[in-house]
Protein backbone atom coordinates (compact mmCIF):
# COMPACT_ATOMS: atom_id res chain seq x y z
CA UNK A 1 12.64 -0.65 21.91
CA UNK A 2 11.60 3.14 22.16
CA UNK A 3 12.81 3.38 18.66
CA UNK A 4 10.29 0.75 17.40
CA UNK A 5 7.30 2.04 19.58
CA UNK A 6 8.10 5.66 18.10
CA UNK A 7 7.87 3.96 13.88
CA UNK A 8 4.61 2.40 15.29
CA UNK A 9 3.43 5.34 16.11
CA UNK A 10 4.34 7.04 13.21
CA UNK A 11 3.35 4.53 10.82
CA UNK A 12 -0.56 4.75 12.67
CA UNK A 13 -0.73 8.46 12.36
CA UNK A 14 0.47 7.67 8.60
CA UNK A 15 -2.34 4.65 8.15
CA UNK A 16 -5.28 7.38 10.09
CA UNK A 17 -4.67 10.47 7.55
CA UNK A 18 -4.04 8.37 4.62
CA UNK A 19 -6.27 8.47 1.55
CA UNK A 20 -7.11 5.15 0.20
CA UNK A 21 -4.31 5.11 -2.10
CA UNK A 22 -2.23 5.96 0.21
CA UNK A 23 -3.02 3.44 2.01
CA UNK A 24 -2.77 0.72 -1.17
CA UNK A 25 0.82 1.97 -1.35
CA UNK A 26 1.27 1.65 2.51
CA UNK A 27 0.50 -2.09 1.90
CA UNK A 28 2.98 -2.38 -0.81
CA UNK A 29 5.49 -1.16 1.68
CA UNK A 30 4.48 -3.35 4.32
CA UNK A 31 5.02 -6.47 1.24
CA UNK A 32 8.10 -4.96 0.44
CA UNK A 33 9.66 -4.95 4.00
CA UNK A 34 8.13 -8.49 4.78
CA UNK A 35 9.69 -10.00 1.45
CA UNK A 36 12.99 -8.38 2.58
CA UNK A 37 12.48 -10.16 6.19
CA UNK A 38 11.89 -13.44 4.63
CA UNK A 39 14.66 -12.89 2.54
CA UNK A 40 17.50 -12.57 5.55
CA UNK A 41 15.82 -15.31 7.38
CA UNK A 42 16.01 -17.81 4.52
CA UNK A 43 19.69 -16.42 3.79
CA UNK A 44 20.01 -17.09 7.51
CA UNK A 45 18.45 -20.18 7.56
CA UNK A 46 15.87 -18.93 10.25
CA UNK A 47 12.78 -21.34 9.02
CA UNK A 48 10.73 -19.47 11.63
CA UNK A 49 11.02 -15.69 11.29
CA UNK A 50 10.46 -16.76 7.48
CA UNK A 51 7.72 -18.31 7.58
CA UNK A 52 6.14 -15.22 9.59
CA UNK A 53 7.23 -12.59 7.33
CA UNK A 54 5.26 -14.60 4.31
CA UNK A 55 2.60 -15.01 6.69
CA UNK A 56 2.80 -11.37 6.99
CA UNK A 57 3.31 -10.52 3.64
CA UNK A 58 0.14 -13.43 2.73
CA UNK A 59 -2.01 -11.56 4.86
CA UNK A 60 -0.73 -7.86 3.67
CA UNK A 61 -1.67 -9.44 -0.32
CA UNK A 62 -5.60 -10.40 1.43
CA UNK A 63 -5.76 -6.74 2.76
CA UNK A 64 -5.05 -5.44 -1.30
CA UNK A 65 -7.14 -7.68 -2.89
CA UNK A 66 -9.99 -7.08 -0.24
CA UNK A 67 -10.31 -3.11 -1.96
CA UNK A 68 -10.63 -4.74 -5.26
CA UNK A 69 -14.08 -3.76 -6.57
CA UNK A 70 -14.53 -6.88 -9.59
CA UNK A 71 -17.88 -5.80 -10.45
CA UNK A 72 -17.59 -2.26 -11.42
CA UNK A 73 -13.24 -1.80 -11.63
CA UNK A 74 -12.96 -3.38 -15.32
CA UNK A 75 -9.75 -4.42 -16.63
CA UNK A 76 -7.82 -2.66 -14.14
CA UNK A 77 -8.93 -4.71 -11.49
CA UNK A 78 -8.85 -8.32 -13.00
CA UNK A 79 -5.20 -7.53 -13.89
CA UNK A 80 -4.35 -6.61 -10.87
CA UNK A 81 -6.53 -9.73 -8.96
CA UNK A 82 -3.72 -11.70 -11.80
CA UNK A 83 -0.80 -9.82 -10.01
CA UNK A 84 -2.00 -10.67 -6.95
CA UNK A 85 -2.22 -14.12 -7.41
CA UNK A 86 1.01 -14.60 -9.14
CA UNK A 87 2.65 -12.71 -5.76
CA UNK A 88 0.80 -15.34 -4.02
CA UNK A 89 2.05 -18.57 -6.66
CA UNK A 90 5.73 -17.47 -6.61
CA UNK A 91 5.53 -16.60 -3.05
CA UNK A 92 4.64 -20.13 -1.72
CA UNK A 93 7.23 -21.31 -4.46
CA UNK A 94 9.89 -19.55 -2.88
CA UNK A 95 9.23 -20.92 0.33
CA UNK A 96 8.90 -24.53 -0.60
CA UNK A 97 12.07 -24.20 -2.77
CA UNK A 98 13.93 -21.52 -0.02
CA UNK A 99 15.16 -19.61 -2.76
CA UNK A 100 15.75 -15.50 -1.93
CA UNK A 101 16.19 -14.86 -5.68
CA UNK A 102 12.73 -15.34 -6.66
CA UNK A 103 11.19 -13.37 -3.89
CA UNK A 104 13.73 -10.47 -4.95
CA UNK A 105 12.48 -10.42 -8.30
CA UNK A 106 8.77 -10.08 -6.50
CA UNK A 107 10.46 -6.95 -4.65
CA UNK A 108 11.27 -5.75 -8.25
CA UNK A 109 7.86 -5.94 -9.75
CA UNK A 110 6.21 -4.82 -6.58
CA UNK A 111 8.25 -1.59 -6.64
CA UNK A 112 7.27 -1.14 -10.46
CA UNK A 113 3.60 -1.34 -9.63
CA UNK A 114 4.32 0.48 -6.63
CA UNK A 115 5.48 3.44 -8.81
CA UNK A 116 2.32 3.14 -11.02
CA UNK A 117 0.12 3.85 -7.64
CA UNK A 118 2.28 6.87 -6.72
CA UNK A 119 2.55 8.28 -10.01
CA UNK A 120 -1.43 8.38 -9.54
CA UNK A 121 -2.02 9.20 -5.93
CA UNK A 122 0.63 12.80 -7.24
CA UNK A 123 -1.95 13.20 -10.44
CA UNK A 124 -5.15 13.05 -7.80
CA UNK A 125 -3.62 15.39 -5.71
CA UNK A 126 -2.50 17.73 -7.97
CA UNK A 127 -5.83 17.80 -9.74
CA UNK A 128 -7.64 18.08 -6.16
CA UNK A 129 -4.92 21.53 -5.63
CA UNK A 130 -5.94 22.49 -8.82
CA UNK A 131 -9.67 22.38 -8.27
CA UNK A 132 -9.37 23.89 -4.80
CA UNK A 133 -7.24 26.78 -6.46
CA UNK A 134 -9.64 27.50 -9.53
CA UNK A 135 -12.86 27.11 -6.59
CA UNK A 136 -11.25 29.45 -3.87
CA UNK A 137 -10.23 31.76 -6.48
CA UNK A 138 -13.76 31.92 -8.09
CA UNK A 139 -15.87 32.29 -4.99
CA UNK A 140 -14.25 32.99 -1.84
CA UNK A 141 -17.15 32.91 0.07
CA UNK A 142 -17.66 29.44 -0.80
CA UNK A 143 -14.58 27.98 0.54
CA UNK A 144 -15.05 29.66 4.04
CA UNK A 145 -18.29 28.27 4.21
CA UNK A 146 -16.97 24.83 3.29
CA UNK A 147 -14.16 25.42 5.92
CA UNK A 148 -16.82 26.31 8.61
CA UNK A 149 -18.99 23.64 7.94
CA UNK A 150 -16.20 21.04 7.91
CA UNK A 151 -14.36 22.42 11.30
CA UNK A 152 -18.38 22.32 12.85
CA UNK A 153 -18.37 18.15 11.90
CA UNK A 154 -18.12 15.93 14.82
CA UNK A 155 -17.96 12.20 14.72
């Protein structure tokens, strides 16, 4: 049991100094590992532990379209409110007809997207390195006054 208390605790320290992509592709993991779950249980005929892990994985799809901003996100966001929903259809489909296969192929095409949303979170950061880098090396004064003023900040 310690061994599950200590991936708890690393996976909270993970969720507190994530960014919110980060924390998009955090929820894709959490998908991924409940499909997987669901996917031993059916294969082991375990009707309960299955129909927690799509519970889980349900609730972990409400948590990704929650973020989506409709209004202002453009196609980006309606395509992905589509994937969302199709997780959802072919989710429910699976567990009506107990068939692992089609929840594997959801694994496959939530890993693609996946991908897309890490791909991006390495272009933000690298563009946030590069702006610190071209900042700091411009006005030096400027970044240790930013890095006082941030250390001063209390909640």
């Amino acid at each position: 049991m310690n061994a599950k208390r200590n991936q708890l605790a690393y996976q909270e320290a993970a969720v507190r100094n994530a960014g919110i992509i980060e924390l998009v592709i955090i929820l894709y993991d959490i998908l991924a590992r409940d499909l997987h779950a669901a996917i031993e249980a059916m294969e082991a005929g375990n009707i309960e532990t299955r129909s927690a892990r799509l519970k889980h994985a349900f609730l972990a799809i409400q948590q990704l379209e929650g973020t989506l901003n409709v209004d202002e996100g453009g196609a980006l966001v309606v395509n992905l409110a589509r994937f969302y929903s199709m997780l959802r259809s072919e989710m429910m489909k699976a567990q009506v007809r107990r068939d692992p296969a089609v929840l594997n192929e959801l694994i496959q095409l939530l890993f693609s997207v996946r991908e897309a949303w890490v791909d991006l979170s390495s272009r933000v950061h690298s563009v946030a390195t590069t702006t610190r880098n071209t900042i700091s090396a411009a006005s030096p004064d400027l970044v240790g006054q930013e890095a006082r003023a941030t250390s001063s900040w209390k909640a």
